[in-house]
C-alpha atoms as a PDB file:
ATOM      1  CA  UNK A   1      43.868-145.779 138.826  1.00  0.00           C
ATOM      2  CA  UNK A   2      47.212-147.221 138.412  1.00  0.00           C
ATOM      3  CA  UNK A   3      50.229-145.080 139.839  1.00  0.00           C
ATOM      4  CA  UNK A   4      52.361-143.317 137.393  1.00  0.00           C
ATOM      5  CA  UNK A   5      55.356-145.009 135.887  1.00  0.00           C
ATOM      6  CA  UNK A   6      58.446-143.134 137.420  1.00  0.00           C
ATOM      7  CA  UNK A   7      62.328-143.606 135.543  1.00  0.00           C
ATOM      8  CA  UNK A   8      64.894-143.133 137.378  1.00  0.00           C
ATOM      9  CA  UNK A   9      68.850-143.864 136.576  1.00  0.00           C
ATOM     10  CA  UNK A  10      69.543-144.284 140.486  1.00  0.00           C
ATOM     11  CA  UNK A  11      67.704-145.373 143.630  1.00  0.00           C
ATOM     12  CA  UNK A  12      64.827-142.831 145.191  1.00  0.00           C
ATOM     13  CA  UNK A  13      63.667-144.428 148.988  1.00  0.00           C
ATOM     14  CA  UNK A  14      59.864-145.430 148.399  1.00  0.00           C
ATOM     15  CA  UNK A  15      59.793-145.195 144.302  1.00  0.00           C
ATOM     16  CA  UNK A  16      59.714-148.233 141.973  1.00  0.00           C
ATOM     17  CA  UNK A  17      62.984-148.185 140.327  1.00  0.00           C
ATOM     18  CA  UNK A  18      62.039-149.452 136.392  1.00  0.00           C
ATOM     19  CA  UNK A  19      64.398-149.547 133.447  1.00  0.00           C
ATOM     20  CA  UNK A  20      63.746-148.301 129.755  1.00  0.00           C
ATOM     21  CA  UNK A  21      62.414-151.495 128.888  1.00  0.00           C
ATOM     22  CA  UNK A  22      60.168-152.102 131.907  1.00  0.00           C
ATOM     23  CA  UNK A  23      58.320-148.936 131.197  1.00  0.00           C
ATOM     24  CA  UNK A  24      57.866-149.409 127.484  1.00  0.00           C
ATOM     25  CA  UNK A  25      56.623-152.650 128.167  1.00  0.00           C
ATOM     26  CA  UNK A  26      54.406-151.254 130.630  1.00  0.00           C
ATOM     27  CA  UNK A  27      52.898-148.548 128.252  1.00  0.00           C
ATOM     28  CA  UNK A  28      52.664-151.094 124.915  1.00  0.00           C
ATOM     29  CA  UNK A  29      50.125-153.394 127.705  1.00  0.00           C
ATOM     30  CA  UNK A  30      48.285-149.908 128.711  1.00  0.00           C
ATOM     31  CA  UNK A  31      47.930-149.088 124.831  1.00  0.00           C
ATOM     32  CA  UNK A  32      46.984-152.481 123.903  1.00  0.00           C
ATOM     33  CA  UNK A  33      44.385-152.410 126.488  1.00  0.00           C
ATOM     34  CA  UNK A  34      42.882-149.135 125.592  1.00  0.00           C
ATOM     35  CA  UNK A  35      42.423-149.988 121.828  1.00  0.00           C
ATOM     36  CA  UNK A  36      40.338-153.093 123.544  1.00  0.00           C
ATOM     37  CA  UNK A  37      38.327-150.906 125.309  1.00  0.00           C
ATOM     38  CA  UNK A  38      38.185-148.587 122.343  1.00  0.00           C
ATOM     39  CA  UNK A  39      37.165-151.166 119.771  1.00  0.00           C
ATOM     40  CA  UNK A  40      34.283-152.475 122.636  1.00  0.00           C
ATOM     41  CA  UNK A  41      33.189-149.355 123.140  1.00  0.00           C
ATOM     42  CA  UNK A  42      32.469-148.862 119.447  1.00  0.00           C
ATOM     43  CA  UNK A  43      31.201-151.731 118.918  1.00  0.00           C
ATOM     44  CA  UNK A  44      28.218-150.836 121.467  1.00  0.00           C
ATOM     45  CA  UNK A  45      27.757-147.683 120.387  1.00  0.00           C
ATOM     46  CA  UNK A  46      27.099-148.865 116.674  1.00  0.00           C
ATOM     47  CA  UNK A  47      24.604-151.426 118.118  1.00  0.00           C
ATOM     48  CA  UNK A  48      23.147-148.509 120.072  1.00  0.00           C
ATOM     49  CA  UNK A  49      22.740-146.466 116.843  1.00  0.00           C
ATOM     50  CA  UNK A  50      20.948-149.350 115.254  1.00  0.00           C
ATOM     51  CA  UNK A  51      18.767-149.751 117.659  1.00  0.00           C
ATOM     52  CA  UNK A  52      18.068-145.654 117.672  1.00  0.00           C
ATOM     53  CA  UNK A  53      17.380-145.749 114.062  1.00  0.00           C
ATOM     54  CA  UNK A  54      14.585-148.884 114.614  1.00  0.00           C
ATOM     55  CA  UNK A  55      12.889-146.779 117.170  1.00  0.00           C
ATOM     56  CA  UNK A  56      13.081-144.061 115.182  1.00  0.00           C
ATOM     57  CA  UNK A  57      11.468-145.712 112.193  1.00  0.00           C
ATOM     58  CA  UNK A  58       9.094-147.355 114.740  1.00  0.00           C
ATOM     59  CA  UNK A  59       8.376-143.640 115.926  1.00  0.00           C
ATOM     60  CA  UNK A  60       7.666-142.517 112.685  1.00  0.00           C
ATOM     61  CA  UNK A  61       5.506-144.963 111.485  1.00  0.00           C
ATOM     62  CA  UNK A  62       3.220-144.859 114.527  1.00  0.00           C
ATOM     63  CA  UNK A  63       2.973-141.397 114.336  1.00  0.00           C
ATOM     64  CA  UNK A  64       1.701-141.362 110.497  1.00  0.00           C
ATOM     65  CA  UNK A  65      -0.718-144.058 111.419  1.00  0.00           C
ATOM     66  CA  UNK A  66      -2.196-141.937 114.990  1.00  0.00           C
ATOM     67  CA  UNK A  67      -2.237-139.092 112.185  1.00  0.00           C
ATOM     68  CA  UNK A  68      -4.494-141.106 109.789  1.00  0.00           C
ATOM     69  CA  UNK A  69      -6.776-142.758 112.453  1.00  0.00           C
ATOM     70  CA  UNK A  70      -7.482-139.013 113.771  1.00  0.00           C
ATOM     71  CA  UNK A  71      -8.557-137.879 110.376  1.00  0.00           C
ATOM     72  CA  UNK A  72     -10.543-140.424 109.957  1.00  0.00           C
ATOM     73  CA  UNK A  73     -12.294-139.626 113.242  1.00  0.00           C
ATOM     74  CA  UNK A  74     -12.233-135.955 112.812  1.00  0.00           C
ATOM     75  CA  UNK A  75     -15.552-135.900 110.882  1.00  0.00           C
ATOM     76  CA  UNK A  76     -17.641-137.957 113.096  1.00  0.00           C
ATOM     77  CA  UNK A  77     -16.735-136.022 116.322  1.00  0.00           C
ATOM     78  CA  UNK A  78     -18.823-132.852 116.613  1.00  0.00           C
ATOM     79  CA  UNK A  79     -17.532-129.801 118.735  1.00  0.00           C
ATOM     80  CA  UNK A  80     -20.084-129.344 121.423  1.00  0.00           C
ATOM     81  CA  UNK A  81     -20.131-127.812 124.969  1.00  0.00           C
ATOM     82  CA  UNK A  82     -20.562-130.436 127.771  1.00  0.00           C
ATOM     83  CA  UNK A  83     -24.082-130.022 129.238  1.00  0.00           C
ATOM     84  CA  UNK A  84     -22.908-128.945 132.476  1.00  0.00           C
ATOM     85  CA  UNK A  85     -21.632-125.580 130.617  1.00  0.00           C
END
């Protein structure tokens, strides 16, 4: 984390002394690299929403087709005891 930006208009022992212009310059790099972070951020979370919605789809379609192969087997497969019961 990087220290807070301190202004002063005289000398403090131990502080960084910056001027007016220093410290805006210092805040338009720290905005410029948030709205990088920002835009790469976004752009990985709209890749991870694509990829949501193909599993999704995937999801879906498997599950119609397990619901079609067990009603096709349905029929066939009587309900009996085991014959240890």
């Amino acid at each position: 984390m990087t220290p807070r930006l301190q202004f002063h208009h005289g000398h403090t022992n131990g502080d960084k002394i910056m001027s007016a212009e220093e410290r805006l310059i210092e805040l338009e790099i720290r905005v410029a690299e948030q709205e990088k972070t920002i835009d790469e951020l976004s752009s990985v979370l709209t890749e991870q929403w694509k990829t949501v919605d193909q599993l999704s789809k995937k999801l879906n379609a498997l599950t119609n087709r397990f619901l079609e192969l067990e009603e096709q087997a349905a029929p066939d497969v009587p309900v009996t005891k085991p014959p240890h019961w």
